[in-house]
Structures are given as C-alpha cells and as structure tokens.
Protein backbone atom coordinates (compact mmCIF):
# COMPACT_ATOMS: atom_id res chain seq x y z
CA UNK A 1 -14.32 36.33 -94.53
CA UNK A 2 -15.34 35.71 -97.98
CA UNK A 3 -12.36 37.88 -99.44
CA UNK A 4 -10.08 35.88 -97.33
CA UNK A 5 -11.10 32.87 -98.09
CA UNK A 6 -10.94 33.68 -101.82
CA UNK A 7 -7.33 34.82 -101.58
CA UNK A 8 -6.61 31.60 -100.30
CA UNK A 9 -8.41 29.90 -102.93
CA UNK A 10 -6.01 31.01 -105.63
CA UNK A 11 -3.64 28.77 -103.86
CA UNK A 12 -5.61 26.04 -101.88
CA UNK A 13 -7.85 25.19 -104.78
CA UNK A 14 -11.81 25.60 -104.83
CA UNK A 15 -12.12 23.30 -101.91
CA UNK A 16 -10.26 23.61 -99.01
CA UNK A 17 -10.89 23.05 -95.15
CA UNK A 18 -10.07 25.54 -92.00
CA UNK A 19 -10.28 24.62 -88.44
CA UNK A 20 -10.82 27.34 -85.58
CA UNK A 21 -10.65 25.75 -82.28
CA UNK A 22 -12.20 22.42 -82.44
CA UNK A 23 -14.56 23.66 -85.14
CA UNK A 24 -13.56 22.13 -89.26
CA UNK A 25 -14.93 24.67 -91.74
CA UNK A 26 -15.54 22.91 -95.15
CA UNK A 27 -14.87 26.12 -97.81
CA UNK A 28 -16.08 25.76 -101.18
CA UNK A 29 -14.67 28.70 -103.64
CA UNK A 30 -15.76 27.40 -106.96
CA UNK A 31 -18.71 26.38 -109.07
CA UNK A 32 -18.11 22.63 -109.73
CA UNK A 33 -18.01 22.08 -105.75
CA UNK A 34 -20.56 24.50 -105.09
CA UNK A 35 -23.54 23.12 -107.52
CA UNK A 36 -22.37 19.33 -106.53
CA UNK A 37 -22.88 20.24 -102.82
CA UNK A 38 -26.09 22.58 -103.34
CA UNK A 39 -27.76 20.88 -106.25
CA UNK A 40 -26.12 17.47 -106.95
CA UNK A 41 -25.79 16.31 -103.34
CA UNK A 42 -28.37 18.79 -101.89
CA UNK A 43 -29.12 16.06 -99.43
CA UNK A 44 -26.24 14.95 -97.70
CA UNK A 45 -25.02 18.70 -97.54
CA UNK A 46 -28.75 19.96 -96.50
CA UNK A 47 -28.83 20.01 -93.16
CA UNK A 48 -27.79 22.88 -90.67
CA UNK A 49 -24.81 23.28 -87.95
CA UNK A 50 -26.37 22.66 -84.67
CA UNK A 51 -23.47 22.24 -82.43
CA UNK A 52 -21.73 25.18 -80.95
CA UNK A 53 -24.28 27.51 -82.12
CA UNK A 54 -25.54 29.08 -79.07
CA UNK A 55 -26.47 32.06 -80.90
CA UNK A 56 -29.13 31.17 -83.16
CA UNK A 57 -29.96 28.65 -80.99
CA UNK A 58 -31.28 31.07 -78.66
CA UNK A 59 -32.62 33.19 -80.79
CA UNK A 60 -34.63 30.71 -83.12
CA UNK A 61 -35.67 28.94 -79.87
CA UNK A 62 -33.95 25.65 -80.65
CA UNK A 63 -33.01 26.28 -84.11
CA UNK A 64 -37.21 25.65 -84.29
CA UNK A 65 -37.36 28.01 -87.76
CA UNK A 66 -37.40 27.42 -91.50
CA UNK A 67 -33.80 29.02 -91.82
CA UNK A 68 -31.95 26.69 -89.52
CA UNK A 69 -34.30 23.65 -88.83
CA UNK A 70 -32.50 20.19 -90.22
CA UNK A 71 -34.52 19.17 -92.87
CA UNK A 72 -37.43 16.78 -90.97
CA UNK A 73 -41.50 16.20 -91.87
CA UNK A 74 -42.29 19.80 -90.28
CA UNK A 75 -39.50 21.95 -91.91
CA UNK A 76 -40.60 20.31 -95.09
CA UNK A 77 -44.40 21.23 -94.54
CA UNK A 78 -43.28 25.33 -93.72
CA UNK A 79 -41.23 24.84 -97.29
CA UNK A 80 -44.05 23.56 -98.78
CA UNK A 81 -46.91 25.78 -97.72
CA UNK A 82 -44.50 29.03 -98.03
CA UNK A 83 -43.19 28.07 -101.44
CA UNK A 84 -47.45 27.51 -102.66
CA UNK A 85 -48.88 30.69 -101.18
CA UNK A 86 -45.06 32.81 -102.18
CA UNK A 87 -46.36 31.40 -106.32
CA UNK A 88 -49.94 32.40 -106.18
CA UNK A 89 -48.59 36.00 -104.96
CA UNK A 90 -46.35 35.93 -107.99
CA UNK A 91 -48.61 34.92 -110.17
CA UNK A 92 -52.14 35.64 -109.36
CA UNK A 93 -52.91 37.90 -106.61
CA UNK A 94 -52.66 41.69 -108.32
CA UNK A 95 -53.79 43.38 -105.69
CA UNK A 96 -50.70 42.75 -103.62
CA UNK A 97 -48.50 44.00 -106.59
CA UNK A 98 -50.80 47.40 -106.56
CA UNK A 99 -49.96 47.87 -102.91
CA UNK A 100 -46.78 46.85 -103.16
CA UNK A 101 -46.47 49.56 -106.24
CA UNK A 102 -47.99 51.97 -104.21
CA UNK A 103 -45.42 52.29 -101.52
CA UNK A 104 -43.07 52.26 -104.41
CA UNK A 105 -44.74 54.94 -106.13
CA UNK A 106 -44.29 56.83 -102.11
CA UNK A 107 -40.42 55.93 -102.61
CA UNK A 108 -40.40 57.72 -106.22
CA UNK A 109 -41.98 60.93 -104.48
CA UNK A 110 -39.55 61.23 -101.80
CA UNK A 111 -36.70 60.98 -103.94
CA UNK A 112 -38.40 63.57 -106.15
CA UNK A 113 -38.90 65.88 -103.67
CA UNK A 114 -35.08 66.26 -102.40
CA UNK A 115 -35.06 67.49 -106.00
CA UNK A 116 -31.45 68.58 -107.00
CA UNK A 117 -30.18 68.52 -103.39
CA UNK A 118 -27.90 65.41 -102.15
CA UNK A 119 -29.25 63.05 -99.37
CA UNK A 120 -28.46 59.78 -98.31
CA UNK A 121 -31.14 57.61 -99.68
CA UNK A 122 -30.61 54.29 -97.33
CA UNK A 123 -33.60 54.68 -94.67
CA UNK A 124 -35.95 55.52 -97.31
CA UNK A 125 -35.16 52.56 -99.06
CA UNK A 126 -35.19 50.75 -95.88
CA UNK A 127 -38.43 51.79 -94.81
CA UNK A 128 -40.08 50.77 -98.37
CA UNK A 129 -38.78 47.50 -98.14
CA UNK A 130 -39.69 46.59 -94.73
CA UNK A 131 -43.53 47.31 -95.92
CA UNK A 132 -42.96 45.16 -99.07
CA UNK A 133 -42.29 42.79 -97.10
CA UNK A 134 -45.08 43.33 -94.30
CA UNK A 135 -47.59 43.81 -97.14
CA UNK A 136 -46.60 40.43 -98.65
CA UNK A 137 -46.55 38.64 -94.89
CA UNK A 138 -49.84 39.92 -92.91
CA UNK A 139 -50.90 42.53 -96.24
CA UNK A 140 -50.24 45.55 -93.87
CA UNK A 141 -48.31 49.13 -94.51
CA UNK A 142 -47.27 50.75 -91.28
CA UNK A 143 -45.52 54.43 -90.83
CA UNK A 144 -42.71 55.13 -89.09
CA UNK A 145 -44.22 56.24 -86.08
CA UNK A 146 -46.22 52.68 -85.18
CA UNK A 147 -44.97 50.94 -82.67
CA UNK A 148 -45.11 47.81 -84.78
CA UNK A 149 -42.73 49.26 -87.55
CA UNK A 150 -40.35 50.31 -84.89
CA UNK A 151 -39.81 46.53 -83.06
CA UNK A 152 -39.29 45.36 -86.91
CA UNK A 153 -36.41 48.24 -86.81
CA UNK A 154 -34.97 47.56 -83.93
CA UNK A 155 -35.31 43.17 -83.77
CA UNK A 156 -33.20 43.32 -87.24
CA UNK A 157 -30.33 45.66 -85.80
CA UNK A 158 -29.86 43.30 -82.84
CA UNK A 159 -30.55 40.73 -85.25
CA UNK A 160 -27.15 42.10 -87.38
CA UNK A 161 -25.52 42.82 -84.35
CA UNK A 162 -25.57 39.59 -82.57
CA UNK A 163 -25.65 36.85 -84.47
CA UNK A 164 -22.94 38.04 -87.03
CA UNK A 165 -20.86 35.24 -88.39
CA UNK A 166 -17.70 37.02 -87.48
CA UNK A 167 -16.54 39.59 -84.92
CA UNK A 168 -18.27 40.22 -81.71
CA UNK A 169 -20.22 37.59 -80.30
CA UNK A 170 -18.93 34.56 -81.49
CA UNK A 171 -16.80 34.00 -77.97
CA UNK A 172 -20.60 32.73 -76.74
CA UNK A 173 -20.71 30.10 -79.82
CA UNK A 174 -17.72 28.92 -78.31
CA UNK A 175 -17.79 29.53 -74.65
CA UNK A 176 -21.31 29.58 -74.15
CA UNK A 177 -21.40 30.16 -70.08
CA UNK A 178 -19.55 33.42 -70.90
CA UNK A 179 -23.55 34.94 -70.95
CA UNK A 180 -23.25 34.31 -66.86
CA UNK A 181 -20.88 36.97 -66.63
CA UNK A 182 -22.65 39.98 -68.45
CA UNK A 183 -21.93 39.28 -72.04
CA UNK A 184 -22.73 42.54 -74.40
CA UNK A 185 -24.28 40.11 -77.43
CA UNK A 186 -25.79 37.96 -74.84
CA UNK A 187 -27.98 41.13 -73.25
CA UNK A 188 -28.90 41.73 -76.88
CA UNK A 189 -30.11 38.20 -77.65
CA UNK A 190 -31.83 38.36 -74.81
CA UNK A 191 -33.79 41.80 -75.55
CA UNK A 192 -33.88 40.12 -79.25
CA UNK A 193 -36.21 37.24 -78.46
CA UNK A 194 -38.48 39.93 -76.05
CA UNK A 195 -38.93 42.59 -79.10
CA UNK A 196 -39.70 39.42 -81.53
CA UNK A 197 -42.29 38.00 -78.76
CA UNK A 198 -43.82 41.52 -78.35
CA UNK A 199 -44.26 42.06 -81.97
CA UNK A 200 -45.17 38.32 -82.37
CA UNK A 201 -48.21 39.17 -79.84
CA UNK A 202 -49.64 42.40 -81.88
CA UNK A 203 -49.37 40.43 -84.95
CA UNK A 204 -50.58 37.19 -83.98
CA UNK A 205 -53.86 39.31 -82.73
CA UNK A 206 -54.22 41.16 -86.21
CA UNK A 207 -54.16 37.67 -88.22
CA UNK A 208 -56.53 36.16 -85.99
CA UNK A 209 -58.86 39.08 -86.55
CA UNK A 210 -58.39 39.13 -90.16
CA UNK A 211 -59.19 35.11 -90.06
CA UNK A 212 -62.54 35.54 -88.43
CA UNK A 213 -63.49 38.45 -90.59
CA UNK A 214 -63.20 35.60 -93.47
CA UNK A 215 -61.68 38.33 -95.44
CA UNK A 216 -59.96 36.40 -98.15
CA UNK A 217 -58.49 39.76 -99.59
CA UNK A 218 -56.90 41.06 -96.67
CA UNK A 219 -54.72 37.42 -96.33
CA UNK A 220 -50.84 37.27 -96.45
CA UNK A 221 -48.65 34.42 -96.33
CA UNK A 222 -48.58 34.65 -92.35
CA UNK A 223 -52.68 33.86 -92.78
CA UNK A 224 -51.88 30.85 -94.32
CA UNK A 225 -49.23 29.28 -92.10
CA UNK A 226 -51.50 30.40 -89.18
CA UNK A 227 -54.84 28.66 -91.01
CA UNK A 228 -52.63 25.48 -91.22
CA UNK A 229 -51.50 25.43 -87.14
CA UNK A 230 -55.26 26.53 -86.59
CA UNK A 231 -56.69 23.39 -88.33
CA UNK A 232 -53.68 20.97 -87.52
CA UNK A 233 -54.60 21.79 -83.47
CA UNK A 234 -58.00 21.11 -84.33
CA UNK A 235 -57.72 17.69 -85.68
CA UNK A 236 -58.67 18.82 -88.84
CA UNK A 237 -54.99 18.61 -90.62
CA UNK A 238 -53.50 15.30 -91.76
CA UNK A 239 -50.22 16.28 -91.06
CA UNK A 240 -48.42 13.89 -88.66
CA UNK A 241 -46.26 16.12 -87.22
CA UNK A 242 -48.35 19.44 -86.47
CA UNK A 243 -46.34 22.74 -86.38
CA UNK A 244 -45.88 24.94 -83.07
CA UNK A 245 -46.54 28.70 -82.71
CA UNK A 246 -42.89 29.27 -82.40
CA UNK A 247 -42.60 28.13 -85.74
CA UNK A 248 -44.56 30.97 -87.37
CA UNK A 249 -43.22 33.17 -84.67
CA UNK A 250 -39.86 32.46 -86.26
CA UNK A 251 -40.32 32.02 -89.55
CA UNK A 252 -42.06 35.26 -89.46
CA UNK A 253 -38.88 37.52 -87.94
CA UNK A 254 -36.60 35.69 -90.31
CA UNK A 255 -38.45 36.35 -93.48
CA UNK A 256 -39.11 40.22 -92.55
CA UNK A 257 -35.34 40.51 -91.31
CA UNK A 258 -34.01 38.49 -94.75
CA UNK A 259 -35.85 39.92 -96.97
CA UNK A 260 -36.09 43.66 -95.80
CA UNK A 261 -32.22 43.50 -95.18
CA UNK A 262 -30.87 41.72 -98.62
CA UNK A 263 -33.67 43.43 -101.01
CA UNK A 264 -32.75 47.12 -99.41
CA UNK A 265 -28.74 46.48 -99.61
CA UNK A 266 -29.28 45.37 -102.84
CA UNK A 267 -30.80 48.67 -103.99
CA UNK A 268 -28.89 51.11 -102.10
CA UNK A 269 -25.81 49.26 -104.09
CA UNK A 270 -27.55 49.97 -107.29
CA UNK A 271 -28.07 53.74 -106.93
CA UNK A 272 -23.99 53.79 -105.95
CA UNK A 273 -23.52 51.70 -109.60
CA UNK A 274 -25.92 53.71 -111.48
CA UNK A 275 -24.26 56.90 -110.56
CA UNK A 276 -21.18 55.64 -111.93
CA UNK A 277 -23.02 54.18 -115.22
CA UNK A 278 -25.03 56.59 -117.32
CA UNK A 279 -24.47 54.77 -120.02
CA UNK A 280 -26.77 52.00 -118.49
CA UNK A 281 -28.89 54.70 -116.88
CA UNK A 282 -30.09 55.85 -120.86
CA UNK A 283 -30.35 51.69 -121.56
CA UNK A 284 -32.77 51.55 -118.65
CA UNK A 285 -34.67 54.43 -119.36
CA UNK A 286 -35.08 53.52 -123.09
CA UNK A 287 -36.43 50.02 -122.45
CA UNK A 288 -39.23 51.39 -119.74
CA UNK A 289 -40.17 54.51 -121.76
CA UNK A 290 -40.81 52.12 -124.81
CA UNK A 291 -42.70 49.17 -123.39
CA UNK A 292 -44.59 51.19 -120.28
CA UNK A 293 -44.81 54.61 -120.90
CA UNK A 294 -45.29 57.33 -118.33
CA UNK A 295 -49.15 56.98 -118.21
CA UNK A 296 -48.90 54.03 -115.70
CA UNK A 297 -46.12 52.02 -113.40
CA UNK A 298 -44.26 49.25 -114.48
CA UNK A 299 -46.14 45.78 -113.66
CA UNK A 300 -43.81 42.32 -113.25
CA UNK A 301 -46.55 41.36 -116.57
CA UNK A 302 -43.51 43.62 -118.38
CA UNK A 303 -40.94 41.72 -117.39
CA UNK A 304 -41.01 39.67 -120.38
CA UNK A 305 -40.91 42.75 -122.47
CA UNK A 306 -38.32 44.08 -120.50
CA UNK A 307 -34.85 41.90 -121.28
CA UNK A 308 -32.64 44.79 -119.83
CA UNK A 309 -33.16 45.65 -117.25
CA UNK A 310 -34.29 42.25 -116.48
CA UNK A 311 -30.14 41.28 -117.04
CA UNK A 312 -29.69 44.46 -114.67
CA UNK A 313 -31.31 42.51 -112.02
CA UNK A 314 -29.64 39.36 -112.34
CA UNK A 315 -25.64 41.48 -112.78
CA UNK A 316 -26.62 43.57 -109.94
CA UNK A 317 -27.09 40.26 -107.83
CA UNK A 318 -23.97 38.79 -109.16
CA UNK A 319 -22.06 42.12 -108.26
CA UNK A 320 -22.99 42.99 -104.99
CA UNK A 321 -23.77 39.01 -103.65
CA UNK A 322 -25.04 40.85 -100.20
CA UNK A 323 -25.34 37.10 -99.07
CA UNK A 324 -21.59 36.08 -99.82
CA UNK A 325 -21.16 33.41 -97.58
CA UNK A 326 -24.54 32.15 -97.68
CA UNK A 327 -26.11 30.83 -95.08
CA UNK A 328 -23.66 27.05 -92.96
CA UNK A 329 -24.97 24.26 -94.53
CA UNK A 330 -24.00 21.01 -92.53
CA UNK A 331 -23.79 17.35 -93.95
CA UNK A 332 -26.28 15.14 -92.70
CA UNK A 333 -24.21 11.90 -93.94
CA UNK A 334 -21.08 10.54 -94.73
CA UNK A 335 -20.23 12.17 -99.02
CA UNK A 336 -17.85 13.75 -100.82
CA UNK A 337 -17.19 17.02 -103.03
CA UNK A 338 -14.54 17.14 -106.02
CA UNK A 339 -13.92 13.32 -104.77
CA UNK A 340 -12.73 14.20 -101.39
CA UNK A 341 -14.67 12.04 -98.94
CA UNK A 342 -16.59 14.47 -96.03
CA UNK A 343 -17.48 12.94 -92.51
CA UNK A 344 -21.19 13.50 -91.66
CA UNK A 345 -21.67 16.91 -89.18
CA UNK A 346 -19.07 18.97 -90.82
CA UNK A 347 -19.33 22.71 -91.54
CA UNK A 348 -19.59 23.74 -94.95
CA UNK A 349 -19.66 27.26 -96.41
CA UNK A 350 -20.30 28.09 -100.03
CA UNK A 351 -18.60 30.94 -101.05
CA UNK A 352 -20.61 32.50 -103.45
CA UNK A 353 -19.05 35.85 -103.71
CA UNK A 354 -15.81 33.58 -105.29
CA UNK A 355 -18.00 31.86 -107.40
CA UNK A 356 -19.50 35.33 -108.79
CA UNK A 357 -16.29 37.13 -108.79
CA UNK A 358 -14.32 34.16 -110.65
CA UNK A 359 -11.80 36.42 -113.08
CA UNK A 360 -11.17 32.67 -115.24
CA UNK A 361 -15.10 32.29 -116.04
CA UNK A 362 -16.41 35.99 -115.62
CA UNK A 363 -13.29 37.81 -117.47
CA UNK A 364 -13.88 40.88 -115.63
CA UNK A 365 -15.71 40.26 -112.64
CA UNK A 366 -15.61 43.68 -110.90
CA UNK A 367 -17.33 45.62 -114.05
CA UNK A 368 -20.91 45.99 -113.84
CA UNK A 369 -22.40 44.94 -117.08
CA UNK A 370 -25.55 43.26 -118.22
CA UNK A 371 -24.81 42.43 -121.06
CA UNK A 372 -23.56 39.06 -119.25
CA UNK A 373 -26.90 37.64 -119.40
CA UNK A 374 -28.60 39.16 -122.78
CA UNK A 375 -28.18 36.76 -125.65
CA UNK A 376 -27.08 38.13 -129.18
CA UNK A 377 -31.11 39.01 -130.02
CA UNK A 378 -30.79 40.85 -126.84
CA UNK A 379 -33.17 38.33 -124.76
CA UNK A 380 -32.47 37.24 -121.08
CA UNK A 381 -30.01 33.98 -121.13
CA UNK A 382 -32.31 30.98 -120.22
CA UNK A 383 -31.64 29.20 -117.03
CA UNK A 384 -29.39 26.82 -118.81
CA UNK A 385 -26.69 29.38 -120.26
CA UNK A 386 -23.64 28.98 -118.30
CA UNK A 387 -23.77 32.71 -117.05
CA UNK A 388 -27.39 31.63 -115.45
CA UNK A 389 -26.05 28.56 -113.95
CA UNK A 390 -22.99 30.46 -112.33
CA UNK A 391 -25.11 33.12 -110.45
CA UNK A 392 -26.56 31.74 -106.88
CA UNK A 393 -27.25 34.33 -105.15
CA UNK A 394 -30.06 32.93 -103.24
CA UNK A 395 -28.34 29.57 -102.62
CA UNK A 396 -29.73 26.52 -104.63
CA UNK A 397 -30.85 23.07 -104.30
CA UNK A 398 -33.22 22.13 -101.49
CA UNK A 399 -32.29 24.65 -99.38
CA UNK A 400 -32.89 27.76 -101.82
CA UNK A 401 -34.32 30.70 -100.48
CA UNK A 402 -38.18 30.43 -100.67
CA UNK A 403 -38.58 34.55 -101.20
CA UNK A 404 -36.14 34.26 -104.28
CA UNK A 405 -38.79 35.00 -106.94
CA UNK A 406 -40.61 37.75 -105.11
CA UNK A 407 -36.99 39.51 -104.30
CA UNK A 408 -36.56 39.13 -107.57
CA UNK A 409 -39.86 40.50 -108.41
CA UNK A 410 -39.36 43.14 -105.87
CA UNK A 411 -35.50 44.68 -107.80
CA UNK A 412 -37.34 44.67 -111.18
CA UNK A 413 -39.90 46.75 -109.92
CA UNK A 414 -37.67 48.68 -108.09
CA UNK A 415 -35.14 49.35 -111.04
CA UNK A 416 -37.66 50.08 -113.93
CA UNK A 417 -39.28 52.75 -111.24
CA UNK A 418 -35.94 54.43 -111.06
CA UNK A 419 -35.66 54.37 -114.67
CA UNK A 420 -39.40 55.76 -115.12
C-alpha cells in the first residue's frame, strides 16, 4: 500500500484521508505532517487502533503488549525498564557484544565456505539474527535442530501470514464471526497464540532458573522484566499498576519476531545493493582494513572511527524502509496535522517509505549512496542535519522503537564483517 498511497500523494498532497468500509485511514506522505504527528504531537497521535482489530487483538491477548498497548502507567513502565536494560547492553555489557560477534563470526564462515559457488544467503542470515536477538533477550544461542529455535521459526511465519496489514485475513478485522465458519487466518491465529504459549513455557522455566542461580552474567533483558513482575507480585515493587505474565509473554514474541524479521530483511537487501556497488564495496573495505585490521573483529567502540560505513547503515535504512508503513498509530484526542483538525480515534498511517523516497528533498531517491549523510570532512551528519531528521525508519516520538539502537548496532556490525 505504501506505493499506492504515494502515487496518490503527488496529487492529494502529503495528507490525505481514505475510508474502506466504515474504517477513515488518516495517510501522512510527507515530512512536515509526519514529525508534527510523531514528534510534535506525539501525544494526541500516540495511541493505538483498537477497534476492528480482531487480529492482533487475539494474538496480543487484548492488545496486552508493548507494540499495541495505548499508552497507560503499565505500557509506560515496559518502555521504561526495556529502554534502561536495551542502554546498559549498548553501552556496558561486552560480553553480550562477544557473543553476539561470535555467531557473526559463524555467519562469516558459512559464507566462506560456499566459496566461489552461488547460494541464496537468506536463512543463514535469518538464523544469525534470530540468535542476536535470543542472545540479547534470555543470553541464549540455539541450533537449528532445538525445538525452541524451531517455535521462534514457525510463530513469526504465522505471525507474517496472519496479521498482514493487507491481503488475506483482513475479512476477520472486519467481519470478525467469519472465524465460526473455518477461517484459514483464523486456524493460524489460533495455532499462533499455542506455539507462543509453548515456547513462552520453556522459556519462562530457563529465566527462572537462571534467576535463582543469581547468575548476574547469564541475564538478558527478559531477566529483567521477569525480576520486576517477580518483585511487583511480591509486594516488593512500588509500582501501582503491577504488570501480568502475558505482558512479558508478549512483549517477548514481538521483540524476537520485530527484530529478527526487520534486522535480517535489512541485510539480505544489502548483499542485493552491494553486488550492484563495488565501488562502495572498495569504500567499505578501505575504512575496516584501516581502523580494525584483520587481527580482530570489528567492535561498535569503532563506530566512531568508522564514518562510512556508519552512513551505509543509515542509506541502507532509508533505501530499503522494510517498515514502510510503520506500525497504525491512533489519536487519543481531538488535534490537527498541517492545520486540518482530526477527531479523536482515527486511523493514522505514516508513510515513511514517501517520506524516504521524496524525489523534491532526496534528488534521487532510488540511488544508493552514502554520501547523503557524510559531511564535507567526511564525518556522519549529526542528528540535526536535515538528511538525519528526514530518515525514520524506526518511527519517532514516544512511540519509537525501543530496539532502534541495538538494530542499529546489530547492521554496523553486520556490514563492517562483510567488508572484513
């Protein structure tokens, strides 16, 4: 839909409105509206749509999850907690970047050993991502062959089958009763929420374990969010409204499914790019040979050495925008965008793949270049350069995505070790 509504854009404007059914879809196409909805007006246009949602309704258990919660005392408490332990991982705890290196380094030696034959790269990647992302939830690696790696496998397929914002399915966001009369995407919501509590079960067990070992080392974020419902059912949490286990059961799917599912796309886009681009292939290599070496891996401490393929990063997630639509925002009150008055409860989708494919501010918005966000010394634009302030991929405002700085984290390290 995001092309579509685009196309439309060149003649409706950057704000424009489309009903389906009883449904009004508020569709914002450019940057002004955008950033005064996200950023400016993050509030009124924060909440979520919770009518005529049976999908994730059912699958997040009453939309009872970080991702599609309204904003309320105990959505702002998982925010808060995930946003403090996500910044010590970036910052302080090294031996989750090892691990998290070393199941890069594994990625590195499988491509290696296809040598000079061709294969298709995407399950490896895949694979490498999903135990990023289990390393940096419950500090765990799994193979293939465990049955906890497959139910992460197989809850985000149904996850991508079934509650896709357009094509099959959406009859039961409308006509909800339809499930009565044997549905296809209801049967796989319905096997959805029984993989996510089986899996929820085997990991619950291995964080409690790891909690009574008192193993401090061994902790994820999961560890913490479980610590906090642990001591908030004990009395010993001054939090007046105390989370539920279906909150971490939720939050957990929906970070492993998010993050293993943007993070790989995004990669698997920038091998097809790279292929095309030797020119940036040399750049690459001639940054990571000078300031790393081949002696050891890259470390996120190079990033700040590291200004191109820093830019790569940031022009591969303008590019590609995997999340184009982002995620329905809904307003919570009565406002306005680009001085149109809005009604409270209406729809509203930011188009960010619009916004990072604009031809009037981004001159040629289909090339692939970094050089959009190097300055003339060749250092990384600061967040204030226009270029910076254009590029959303991760939303903005007080509903940004909470893993932005660790996917972030996660493409530089992934990049440089293609370059190395």
């Amino acid at each position: 839909p995001e092309l579509t509504f685009t196309e439309w854009g060149k003649e409706l404007g950057g704000v424009f409105c489309v009903k389906i059914l009883n449904d009004t879809f508020l569709v914002l196409n450019s940057y002004d509206a955008i950033y005064e909805a996200l950023v400016t007006k993050g509030i009124s246009f924060g909440g979520r749509p919770q009518g005529n949602n049976f999908r994730l309704e059912y699958v997040s258990d009453g939309f009872k999850n970080i991702v599609f919660d309204n904003p309320g005392a105990r959505w702002k408490l998982l925010r808060k907690t995930s946003h403090r332990q996500i910044k010590m991982f970036d910052t302080g705890l090294k031996r989750i970047e090892e691990l998290n290196l070393k199941v890069i380094r594994e990625l590195a030696n499988e491509f290696r050993s296809h040598e000079s034959e061709s294969f298709n790269p995407r399950e490896t990647i895949y694979n490498t991502i999903m135990n990023i992302m289990t390393m940096l939830l419950i500090n765990k690696k799994f193979q293939k062959t465990d049955k906890e790696f497959k139910l992460f496998t197989e809850i985000e397929r149904l996850s991508i089958s079934s509650i896709s914002s357009s094509g099959r399915g959406v009859e039961l966001d409308i006509l909800p009763w339809l499930r009565f009369f044997g549905n296809s995407t209801y049967k796989k919501l319905v096997r959805l929420r029984q993989l996510r509590d089986e899996l929820w079960s085997i990991i619950k067990g291995q964080i409690m374990k790891d909690i009574q070992l008192d193993d401090k080392g061994s902790n994820g974020l999961m560890h913490a969010l479980f610590c906090l419902y642990q001591n908030q059912q004990e009395g010993k949490s001054p939090d007046t409204f105390p989370l539920e286990e279906v909150n971490l059961k939720t939050a957990f799917v929906d970070m492993i499914v998010a993050g293993t599912t943007t993070t790989s796309n995004s990669f698997y886009g920038f091998l097809n790019i790279i292929s095309q681009h030797h020119d940036i292939q040399e750049k690459l290599q001639e940054e990571v040979d000078r300031v790393v070496g081949t002696d050891r891996m890259v470390s996120l401490t190079d990033r700040s050495t590291m200004p191109y393929t820093q830019a790569t990063v940031l022009e591969l997630l303008r590019l590609t925008s995997v999340v184009s639509m982002s995620v329905p925002h809904a307003t919570m009150e009565t406002t306005s965008v680009s001085g149109i008055p809005i009604p409270a409860g209406v729809q509203m989708l930011p188009n960010l793949w619009a916004m990072h494919h604009e031809e009037d501010f981004w001159g040629d918005p289909h090339a692939f270049r970094p050089e959009r966000f190097l300055d003339e010394a060749g250092d990384v634009v600061s967040a204030s350069h226009e270029n910076r302030k254009h590029l959303m991929p991760f939303g903005a405002g007080t509903r940004v995505c909470v893993g932005e700085i660790l996917a972030i984290g996660r493409l530089f390290l992934l990049l440089a070790m293609m370059a190395q």
